[in-house]
Protein backbone atom coordinates (compact mmCIF):
# COMPACT_ATOMS: atom_id res chain seq x y z
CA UNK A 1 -38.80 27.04 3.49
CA UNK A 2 -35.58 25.33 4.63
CA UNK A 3 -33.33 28.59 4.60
CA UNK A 4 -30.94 27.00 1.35
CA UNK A 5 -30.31 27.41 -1.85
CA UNK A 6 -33.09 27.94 -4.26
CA UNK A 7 -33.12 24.83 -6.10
CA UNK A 8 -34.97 26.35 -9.34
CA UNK A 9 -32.12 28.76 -9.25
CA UNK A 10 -29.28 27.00 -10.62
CA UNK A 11 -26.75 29.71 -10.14
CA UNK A 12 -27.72 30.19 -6.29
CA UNK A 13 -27.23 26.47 -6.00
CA UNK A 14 -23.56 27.12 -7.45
CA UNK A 15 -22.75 30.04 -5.29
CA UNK A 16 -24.02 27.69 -2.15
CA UNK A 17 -21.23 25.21 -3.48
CA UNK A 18 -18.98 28.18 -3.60
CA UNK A 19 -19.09 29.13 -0.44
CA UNK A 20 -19.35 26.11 1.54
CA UNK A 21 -16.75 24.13 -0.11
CA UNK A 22 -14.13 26.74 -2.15
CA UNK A 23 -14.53 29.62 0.24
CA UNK A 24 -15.87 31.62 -2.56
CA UNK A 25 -18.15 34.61 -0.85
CA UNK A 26 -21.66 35.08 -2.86
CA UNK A 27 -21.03 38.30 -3.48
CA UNK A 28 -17.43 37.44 -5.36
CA UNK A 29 -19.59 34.56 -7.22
CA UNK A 30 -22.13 36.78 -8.51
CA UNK A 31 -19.77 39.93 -9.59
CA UNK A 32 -17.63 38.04 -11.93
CA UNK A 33 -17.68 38.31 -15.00
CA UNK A 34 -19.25 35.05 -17.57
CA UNK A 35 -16.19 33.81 -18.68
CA UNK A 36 -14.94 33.21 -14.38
CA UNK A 37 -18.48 32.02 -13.89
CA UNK A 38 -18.78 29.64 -16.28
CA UNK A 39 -15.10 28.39 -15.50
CA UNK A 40 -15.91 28.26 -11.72
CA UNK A 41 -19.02 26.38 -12.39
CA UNK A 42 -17.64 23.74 -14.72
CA UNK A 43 -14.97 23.21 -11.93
CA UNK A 44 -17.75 22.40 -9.86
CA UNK A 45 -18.94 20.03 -12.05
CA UNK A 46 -15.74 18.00 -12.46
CA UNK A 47 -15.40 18.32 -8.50
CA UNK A 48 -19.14 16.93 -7.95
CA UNK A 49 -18.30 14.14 -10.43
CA UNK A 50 -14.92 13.01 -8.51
CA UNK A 51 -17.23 13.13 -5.64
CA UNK A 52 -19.57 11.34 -6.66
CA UNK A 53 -16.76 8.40 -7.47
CA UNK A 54 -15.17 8.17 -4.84
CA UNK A 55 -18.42 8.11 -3.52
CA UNK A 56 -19.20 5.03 -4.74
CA UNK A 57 -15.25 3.41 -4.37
CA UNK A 58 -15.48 3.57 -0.63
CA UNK A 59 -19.15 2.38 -0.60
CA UNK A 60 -17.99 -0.73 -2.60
CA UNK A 61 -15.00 -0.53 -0.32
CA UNK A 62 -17.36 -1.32 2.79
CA UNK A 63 -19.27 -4.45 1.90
């Protein structure tokens, strides 16, 4: 076991993202209610997308 997020536990693998990159605690992930959640975690989604993008931009950007 590496020590990270569960990866057959989608919503641990969220509150990882949370925390690491929005500063959200676990425990603040996990108490709201699903309305938050499920805004937070399409948030993610767009971010992880953008990511990915630019991503790829500066990789073509370096050959």
């Amino acid at each position: 076991m590496d020590g990270g997020p569960d990866e057959k536990d989608p919503e641990a693998v969220y509150a990882h993202y949370a925390l690491q990159r929005l500063r959200i605690r676990p425990q603040e992930f996990f108490e709201m209610d699903r309305k938050e959640k499920a805004f937070v975690i399409a948030s993610i989604d767009i971010r992880i997308k953008e990511e990915q993008k630019e991503a790829k931009r500066a990789k073509r950007k370096k050959k």
